[in-house]
N, C-alpha and C. Protein backbone atom coordinates (compact mmCIF):
# COMPACT_ATOMS: atom_id res chain seq x y z
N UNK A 1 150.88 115.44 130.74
CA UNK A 1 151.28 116.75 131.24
C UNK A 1 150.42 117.81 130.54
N UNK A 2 149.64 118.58 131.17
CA UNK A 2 148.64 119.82 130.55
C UNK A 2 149.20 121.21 130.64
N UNK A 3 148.99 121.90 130.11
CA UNK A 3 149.60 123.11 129.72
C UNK A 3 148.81 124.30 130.06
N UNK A 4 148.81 125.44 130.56
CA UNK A 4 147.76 126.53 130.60
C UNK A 4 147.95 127.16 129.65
N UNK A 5 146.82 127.13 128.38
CA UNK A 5 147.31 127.94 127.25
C UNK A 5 146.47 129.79 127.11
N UNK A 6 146.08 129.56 128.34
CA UNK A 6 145.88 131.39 128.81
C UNK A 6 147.12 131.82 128.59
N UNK A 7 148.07 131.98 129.13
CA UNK A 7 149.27 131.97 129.20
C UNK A 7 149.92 132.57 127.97
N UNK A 8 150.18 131.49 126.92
CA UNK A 8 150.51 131.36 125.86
C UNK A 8 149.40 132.12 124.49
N UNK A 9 148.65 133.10 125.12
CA UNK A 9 147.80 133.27 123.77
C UNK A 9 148.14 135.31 124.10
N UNK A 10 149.27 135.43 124.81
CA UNK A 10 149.47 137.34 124.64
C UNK A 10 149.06 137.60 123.50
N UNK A 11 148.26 138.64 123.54
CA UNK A 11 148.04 139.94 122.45
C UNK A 11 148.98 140.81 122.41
N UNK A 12 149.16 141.04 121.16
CA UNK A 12 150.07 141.56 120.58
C UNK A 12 149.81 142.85 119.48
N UNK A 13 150.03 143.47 119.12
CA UNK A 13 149.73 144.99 118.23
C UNK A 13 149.72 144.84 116.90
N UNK A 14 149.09 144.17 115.89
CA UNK A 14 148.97 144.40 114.85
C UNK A 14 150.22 144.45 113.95
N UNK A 15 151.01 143.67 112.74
CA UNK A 15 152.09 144.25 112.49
C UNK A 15 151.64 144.81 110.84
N UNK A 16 150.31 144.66 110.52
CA UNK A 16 149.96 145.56 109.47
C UNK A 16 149.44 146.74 109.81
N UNK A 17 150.29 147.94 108.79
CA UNK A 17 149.61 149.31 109.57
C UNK A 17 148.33 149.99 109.78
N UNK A 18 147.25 149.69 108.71
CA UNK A 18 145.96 149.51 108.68
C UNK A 18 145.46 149.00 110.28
N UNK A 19 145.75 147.58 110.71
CA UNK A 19 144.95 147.52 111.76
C UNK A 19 146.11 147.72 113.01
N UNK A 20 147.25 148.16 112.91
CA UNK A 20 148.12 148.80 113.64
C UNK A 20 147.56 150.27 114.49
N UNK A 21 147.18 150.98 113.19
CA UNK A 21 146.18 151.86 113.62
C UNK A 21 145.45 151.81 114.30
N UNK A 22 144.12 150.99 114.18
CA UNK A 22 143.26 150.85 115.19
C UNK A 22 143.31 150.37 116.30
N UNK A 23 144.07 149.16 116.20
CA UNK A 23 144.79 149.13 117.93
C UNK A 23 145.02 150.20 118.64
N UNK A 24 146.07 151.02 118.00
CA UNK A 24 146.64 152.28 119.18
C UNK A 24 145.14 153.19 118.88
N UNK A 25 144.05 153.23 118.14
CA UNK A 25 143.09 153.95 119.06
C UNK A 25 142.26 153.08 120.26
N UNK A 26 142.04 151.83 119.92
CA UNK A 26 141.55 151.40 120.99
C UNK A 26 141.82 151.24 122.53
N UNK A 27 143.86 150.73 122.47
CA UNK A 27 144.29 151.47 123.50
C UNK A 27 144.44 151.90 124.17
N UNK A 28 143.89 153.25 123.81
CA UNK A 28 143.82 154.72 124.34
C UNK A 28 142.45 154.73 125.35
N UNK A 29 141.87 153.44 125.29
CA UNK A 29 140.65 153.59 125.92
C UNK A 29 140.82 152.85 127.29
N UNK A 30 140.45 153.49 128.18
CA UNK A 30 140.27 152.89 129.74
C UNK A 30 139.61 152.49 130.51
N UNK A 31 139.64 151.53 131.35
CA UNK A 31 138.34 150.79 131.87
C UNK A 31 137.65 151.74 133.07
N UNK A 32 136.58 151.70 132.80
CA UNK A 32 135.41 152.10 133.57
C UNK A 32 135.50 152.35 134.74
N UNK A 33 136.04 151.17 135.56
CA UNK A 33 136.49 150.82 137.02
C UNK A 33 137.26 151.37 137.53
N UNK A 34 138.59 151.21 136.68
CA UNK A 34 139.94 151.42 137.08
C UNK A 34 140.59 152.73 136.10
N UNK A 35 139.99 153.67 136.17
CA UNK A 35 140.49 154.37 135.00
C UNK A 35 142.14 154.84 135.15
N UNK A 36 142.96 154.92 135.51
CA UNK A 36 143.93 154.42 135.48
C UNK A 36 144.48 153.20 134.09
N UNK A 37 143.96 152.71 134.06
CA UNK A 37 144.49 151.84 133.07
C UNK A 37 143.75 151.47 131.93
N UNK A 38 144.06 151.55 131.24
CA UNK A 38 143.45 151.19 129.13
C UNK A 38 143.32 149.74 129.26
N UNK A 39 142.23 149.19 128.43
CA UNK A 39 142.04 148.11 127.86
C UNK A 39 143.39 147.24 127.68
N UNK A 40 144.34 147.76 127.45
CA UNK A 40 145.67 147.48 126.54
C UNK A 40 146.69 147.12 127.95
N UNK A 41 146.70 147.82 128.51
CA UNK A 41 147.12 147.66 130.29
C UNK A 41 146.63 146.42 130.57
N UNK A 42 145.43 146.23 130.60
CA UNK A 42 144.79 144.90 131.27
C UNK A 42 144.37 143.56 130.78
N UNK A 43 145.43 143.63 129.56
CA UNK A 43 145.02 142.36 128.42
C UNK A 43 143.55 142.54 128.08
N UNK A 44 142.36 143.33 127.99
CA UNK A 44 141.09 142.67 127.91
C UNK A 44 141.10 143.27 126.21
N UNK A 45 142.31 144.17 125.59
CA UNK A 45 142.12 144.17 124.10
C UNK A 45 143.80 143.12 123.72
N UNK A 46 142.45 142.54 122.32
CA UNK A 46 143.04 141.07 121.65
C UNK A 46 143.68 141.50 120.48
N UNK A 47 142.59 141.87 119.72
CA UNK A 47 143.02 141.78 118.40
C UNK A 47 142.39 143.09 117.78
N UNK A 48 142.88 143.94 116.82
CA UNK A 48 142.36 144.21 115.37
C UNK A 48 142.75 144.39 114.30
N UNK A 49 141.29 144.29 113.61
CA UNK A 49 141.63 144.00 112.09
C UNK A 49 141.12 144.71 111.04
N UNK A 50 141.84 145.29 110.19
CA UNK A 50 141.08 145.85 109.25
C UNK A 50 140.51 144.90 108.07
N UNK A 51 139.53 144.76 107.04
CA UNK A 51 139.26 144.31 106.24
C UNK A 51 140.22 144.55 104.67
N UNK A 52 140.42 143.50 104.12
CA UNK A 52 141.49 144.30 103.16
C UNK A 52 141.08 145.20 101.84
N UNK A 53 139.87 145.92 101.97
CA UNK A 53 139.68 146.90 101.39
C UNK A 53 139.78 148.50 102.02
N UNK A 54 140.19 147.63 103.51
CA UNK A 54 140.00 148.89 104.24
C UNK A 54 139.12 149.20 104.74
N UNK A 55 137.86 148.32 104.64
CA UNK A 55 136.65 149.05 105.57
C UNK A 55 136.37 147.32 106.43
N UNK A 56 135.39 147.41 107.30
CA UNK A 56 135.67 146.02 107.99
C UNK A 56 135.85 146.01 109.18
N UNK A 57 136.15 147.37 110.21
CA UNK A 57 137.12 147.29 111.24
C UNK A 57 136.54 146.74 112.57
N UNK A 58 137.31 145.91 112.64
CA UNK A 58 136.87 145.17 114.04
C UNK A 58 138.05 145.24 115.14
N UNK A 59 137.21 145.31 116.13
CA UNK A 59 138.25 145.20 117.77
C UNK A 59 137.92 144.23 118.43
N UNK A 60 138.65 143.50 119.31
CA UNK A 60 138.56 142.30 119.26
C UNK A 60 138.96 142.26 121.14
N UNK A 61 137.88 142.04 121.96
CA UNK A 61 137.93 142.14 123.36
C UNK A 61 137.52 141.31 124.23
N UNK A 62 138.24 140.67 125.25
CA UNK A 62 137.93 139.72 126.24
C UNK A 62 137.92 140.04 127.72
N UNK A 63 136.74 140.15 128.12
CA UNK A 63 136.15 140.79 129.63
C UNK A 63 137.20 139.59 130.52
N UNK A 64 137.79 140.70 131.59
CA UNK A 64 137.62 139.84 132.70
C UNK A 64 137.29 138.93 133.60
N UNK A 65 135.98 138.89 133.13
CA UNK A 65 134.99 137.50 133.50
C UNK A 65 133.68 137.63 132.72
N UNK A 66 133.43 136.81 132.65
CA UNK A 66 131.64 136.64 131.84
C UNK A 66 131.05 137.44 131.80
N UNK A 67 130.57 137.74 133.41
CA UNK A 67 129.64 138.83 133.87
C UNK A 67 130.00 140.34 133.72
N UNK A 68 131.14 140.36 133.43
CA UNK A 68 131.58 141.93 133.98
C UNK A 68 130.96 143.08 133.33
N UNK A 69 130.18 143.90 134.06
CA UNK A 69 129.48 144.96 133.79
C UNK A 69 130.10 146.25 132.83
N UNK A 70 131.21 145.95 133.05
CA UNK A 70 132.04 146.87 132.36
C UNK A 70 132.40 146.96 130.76
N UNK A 71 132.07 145.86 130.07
CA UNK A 71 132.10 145.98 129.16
C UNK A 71 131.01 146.45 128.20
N UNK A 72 129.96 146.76 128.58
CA UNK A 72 129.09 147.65 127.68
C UNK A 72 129.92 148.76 127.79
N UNK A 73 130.31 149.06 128.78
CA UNK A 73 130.95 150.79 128.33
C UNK A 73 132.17 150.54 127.73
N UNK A 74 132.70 149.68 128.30
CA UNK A 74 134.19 149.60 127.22
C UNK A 74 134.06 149.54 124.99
N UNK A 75 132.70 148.19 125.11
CA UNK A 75 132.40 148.62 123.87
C UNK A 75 132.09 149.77 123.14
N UNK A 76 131.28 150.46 123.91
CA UNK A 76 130.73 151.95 123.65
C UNK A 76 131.87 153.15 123.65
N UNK A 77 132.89 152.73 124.30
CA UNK A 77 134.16 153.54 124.36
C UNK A 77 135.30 153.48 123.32
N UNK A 78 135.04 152.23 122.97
CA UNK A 78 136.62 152.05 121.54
C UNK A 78 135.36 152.27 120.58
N UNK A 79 133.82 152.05 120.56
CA UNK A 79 133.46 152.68 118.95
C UNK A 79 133.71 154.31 118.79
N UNK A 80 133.31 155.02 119.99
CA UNK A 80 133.30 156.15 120.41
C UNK A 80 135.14 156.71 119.71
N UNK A 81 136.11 156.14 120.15
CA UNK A 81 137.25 156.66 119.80
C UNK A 81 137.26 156.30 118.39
N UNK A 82 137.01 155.10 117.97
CA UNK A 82 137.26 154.76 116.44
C UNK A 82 136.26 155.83 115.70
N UNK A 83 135.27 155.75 115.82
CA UNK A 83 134.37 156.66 115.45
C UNK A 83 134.93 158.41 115.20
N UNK A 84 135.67 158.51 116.13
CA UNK A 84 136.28 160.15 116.47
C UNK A 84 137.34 160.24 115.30
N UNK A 85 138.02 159.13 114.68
CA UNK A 85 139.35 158.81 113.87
C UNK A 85 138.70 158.39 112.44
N UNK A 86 137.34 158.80 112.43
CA UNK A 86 136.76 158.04 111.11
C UNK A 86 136.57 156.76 111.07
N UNK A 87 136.04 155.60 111.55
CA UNK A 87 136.20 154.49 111.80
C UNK A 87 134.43 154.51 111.73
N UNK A 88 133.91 154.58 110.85
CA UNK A 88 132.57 154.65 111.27
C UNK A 88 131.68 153.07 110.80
N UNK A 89 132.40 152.45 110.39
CA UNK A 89 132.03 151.12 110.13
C UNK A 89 132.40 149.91 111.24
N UNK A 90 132.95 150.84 112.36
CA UNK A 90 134.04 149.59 113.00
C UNK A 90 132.90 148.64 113.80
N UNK A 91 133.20 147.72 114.75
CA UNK A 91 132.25 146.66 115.37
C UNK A 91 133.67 146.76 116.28
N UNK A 92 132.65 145.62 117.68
CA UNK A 92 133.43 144.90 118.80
C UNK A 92 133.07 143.86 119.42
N UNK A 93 134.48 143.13 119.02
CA UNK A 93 133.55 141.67 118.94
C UNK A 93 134.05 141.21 120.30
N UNK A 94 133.16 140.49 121.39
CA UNK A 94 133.33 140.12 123.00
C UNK A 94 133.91 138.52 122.32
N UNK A 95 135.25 138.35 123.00
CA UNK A 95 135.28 136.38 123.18
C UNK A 95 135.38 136.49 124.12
N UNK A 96 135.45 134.73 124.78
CA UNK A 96 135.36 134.74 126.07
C UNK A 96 136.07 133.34 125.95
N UNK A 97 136.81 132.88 125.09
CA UNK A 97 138.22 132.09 125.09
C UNK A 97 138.98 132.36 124.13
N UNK A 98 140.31 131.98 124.80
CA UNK A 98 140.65 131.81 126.07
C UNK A 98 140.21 132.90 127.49
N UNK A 99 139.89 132.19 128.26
CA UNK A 99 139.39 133.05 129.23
C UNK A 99 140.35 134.06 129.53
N UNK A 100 140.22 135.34 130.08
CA UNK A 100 141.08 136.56 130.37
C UNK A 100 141.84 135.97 131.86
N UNK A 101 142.97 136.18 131.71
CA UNK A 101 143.79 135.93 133.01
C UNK A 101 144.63 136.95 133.45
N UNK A 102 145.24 137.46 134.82
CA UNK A 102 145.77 138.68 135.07
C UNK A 102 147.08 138.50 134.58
N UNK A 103 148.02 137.15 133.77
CA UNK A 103 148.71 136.92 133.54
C UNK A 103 149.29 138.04 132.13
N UNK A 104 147.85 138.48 131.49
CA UNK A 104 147.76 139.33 130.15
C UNK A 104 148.13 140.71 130.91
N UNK A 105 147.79 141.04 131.96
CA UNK A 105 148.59 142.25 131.96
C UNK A 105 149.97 142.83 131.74
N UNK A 106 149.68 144.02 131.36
CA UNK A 106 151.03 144.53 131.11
C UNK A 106 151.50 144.64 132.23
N UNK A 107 152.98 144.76 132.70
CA UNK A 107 153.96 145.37 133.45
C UNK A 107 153.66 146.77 134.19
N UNK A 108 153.51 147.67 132.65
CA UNK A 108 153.01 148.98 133.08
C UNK A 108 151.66 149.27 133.69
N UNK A 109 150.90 147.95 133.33
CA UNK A 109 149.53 148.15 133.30
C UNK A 109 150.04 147.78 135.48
N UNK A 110 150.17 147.03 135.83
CA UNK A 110 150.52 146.62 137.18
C UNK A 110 151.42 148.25 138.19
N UNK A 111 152.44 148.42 137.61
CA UNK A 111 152.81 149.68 138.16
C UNK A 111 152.24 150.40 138.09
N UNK A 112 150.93 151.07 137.36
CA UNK A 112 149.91 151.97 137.52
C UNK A 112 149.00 151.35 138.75
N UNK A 113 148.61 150.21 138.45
CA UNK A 113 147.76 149.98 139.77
C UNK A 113 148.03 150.39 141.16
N UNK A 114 149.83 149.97 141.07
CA UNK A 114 150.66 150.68 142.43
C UNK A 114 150.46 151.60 143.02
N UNK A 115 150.90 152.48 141.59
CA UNK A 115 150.69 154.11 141.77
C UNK A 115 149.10 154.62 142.29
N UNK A 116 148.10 154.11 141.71
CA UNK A 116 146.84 154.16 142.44
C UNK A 116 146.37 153.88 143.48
N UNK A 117 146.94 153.23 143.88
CA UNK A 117 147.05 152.49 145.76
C UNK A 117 146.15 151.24 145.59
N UNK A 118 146.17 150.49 144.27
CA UNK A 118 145.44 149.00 144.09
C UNK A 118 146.90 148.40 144.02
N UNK A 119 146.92 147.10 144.95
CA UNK A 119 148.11 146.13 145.14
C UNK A 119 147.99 145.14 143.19
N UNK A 120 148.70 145.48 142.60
CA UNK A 120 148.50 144.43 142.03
C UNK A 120 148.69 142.80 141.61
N UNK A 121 148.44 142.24 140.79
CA UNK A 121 148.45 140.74 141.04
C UNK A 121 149.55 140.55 141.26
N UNK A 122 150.03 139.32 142.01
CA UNK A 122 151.59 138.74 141.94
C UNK A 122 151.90 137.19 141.41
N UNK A 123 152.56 136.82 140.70
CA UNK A 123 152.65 135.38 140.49
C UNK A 123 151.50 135.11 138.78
N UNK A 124 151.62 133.96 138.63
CA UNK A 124 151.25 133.12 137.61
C UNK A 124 149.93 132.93 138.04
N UNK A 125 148.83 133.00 137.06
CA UNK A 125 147.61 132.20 137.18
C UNK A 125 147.46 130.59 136.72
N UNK A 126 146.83 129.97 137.81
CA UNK A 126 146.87 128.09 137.91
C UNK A 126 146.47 127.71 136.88
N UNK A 127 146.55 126.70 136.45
CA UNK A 127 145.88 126.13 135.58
C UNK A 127 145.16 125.28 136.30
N UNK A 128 145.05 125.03 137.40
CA UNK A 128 143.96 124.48 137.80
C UNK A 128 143.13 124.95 139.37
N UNK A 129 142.30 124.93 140.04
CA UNK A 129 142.09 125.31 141.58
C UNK A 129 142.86 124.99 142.19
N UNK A 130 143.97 126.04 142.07
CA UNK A 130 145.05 126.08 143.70
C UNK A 130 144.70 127.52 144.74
N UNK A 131 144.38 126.93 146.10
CA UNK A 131 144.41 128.33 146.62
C UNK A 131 145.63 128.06 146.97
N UNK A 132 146.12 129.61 147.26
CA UNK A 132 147.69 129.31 148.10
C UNK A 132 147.56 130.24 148.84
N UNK A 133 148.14 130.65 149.65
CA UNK A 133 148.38 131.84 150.83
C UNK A 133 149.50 132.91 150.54
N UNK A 134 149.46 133.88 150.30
CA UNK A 134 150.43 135.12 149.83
C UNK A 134 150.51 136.27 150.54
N UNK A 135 151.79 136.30 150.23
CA UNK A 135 151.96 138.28 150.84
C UNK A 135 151.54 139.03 150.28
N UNK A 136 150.79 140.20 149.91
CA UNK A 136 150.32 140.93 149.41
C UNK A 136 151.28 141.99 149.89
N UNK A 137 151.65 142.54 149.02
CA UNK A 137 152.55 144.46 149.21
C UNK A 137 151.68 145.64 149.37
N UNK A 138 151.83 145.77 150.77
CA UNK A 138 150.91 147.21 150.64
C UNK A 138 151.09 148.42 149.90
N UNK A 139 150.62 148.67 149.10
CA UNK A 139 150.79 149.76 148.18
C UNK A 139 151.20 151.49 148.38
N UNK A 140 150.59 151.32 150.09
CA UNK A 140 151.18 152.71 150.27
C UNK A 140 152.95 152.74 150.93
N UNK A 141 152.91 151.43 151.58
CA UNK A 141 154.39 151.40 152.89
C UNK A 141 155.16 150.54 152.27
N UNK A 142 154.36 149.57 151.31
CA UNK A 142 155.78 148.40 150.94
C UNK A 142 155.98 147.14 151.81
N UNK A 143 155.01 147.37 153.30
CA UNK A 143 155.16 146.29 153.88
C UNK A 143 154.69 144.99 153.68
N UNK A 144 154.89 144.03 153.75
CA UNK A 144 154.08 142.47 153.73
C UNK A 144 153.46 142.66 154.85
N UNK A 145 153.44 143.01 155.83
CA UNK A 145 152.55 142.59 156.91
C UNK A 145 151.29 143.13 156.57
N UNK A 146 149.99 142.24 155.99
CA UNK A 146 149.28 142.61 155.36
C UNK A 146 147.92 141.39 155.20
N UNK A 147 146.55 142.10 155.62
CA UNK A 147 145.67 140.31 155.69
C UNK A 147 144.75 140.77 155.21
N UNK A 148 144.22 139.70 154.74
CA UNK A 148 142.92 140.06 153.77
C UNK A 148 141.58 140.12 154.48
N UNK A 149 140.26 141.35 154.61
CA UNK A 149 139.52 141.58 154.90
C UNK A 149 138.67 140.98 154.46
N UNK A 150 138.17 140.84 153.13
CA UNK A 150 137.08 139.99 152.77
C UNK A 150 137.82 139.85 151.20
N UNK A 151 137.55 138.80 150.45
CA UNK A 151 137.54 137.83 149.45
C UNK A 151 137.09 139.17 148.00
N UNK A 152 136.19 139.76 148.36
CA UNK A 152 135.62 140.65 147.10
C UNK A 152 135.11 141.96 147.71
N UNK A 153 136.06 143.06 147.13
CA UNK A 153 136.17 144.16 147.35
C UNK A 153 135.51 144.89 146.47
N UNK A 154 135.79 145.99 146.08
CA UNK A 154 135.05 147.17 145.25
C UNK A 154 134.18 146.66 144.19
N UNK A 155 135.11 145.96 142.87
CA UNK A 155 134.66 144.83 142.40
C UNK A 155 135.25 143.27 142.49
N UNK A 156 134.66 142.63 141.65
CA UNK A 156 135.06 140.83 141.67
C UNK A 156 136.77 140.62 141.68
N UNK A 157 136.97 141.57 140.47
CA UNK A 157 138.45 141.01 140.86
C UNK A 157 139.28 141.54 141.62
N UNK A 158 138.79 142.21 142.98
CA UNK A 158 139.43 142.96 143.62
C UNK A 158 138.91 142.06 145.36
N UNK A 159 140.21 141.80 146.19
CA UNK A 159 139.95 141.42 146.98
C UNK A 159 140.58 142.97 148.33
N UNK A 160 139.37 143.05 149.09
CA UNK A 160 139.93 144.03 150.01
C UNK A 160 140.94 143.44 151.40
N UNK A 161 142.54 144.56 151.14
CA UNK A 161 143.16 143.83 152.73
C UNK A 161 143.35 145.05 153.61
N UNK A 162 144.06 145.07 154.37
CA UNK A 162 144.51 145.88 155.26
C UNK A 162 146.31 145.75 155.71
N UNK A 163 146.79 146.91 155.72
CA UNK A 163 148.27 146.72 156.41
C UNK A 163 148.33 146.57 157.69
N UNK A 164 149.13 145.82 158.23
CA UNK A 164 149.16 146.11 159.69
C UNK A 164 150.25 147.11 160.04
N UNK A 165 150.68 147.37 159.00
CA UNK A 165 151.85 147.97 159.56
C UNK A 165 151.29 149.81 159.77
N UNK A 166 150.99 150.40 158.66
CA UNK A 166 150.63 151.70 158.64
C UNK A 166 148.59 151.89 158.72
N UNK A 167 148.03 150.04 158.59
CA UNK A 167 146.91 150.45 158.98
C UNK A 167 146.12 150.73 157.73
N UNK A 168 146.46 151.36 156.41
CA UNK A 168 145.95 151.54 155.67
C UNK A 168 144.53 150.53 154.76
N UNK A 169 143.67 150.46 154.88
CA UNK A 169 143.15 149.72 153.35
C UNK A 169 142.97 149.73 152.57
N UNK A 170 143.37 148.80 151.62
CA UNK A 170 144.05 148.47 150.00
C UNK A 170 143.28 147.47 149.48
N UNK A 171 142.67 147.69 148.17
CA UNK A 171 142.55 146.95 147.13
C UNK A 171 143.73 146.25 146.59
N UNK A 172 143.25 144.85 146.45
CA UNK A 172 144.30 144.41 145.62
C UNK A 172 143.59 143.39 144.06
N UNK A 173 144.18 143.84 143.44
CA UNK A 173 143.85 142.98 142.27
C UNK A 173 144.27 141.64 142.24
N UNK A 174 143.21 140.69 142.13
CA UNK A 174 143.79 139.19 141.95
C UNK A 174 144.11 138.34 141.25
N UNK A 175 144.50 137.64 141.14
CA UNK A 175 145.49 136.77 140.43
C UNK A 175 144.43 135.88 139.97
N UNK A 176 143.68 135.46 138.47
CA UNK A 176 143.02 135.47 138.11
C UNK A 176 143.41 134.06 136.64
């Protein structure tokens, strides 16, 4: 029996106040794409840490996918805030396991997408290649009656649909 340990690896906020700190500035920082939502919204911030002299500071970030263009600016954006807070030693370190899954999003981070008129993900990410067939919620009407236009929308993790009901087209974020 195998386990998806994407799943099982949530980030969590620091419970020393030193790198407690730097979390809530990193945070504060929002993705490129979707500005609507912070790093912190979209699981792609992990960890930080201060060094225990206090200098040392690292942020600790996992892209959406390999490729994603977005993270040069995201790096350039939490040194930029740490930097603004005195942080002038800090670094940002990219992993890329466990891979990022939409499973790491926040709650809030998903009801903002709403509010933006991006459908967001629904359900659990597989642990292995399952396609399945889903309703997607249109974001402006609420209806399910709703089909997907093409596979990759604005960006990768965005598949474009359409409502049938009010007609509208919607991004939806995928389940990842």
């Amino acid at each position: 029996m195998s386990t998806d340990t994407r799943t099982s690896t949530a980030a969590h906020r620091p419970a020393a106040p030193a790198a407690a700190a730097v979390w809530d500035i990193a945070a504060t920082v929002c993705d490129p794409e979707i500005p609507v939502l912070t790093i912190e919204d979209l699981g792609v911030l992990r960890d930080a840490r201060v060094g225990p002299d206090g200098t040392g500071t690292t942020v600790v970030i996992t892209p959406t996918y390999s490729g994603c263009p977005a993270m040069d600016a995201i790096r350039d954006d939490v040194l930029a805030a740490l930097s603004a807070h005195g942080y002038t030693d800090a670094r940002v370190e990219l992993v890329l396991a466990p891979a990022w899954t939409t499973d790491w999003m926040t709650e809030d981070g998903k009801a903002k997408l709403n509010r933006y008129g991006i459908a967001p993900p629904t359900g659990k990410a597989a642990a292995g290649p399952v396609r399945v067939g889903l309703s997607v919620k249109c974001p402006q009407c609420s209806s399910l009656n709703t089909r997907e236009l093409t596979r990759f929308g604005s960006t990768s993790c965005k598949a474009l649909y359409v409502c049938q009901d009010c007609r509208e087209p919607f991004d939806y974020f995928k389940v990842l």
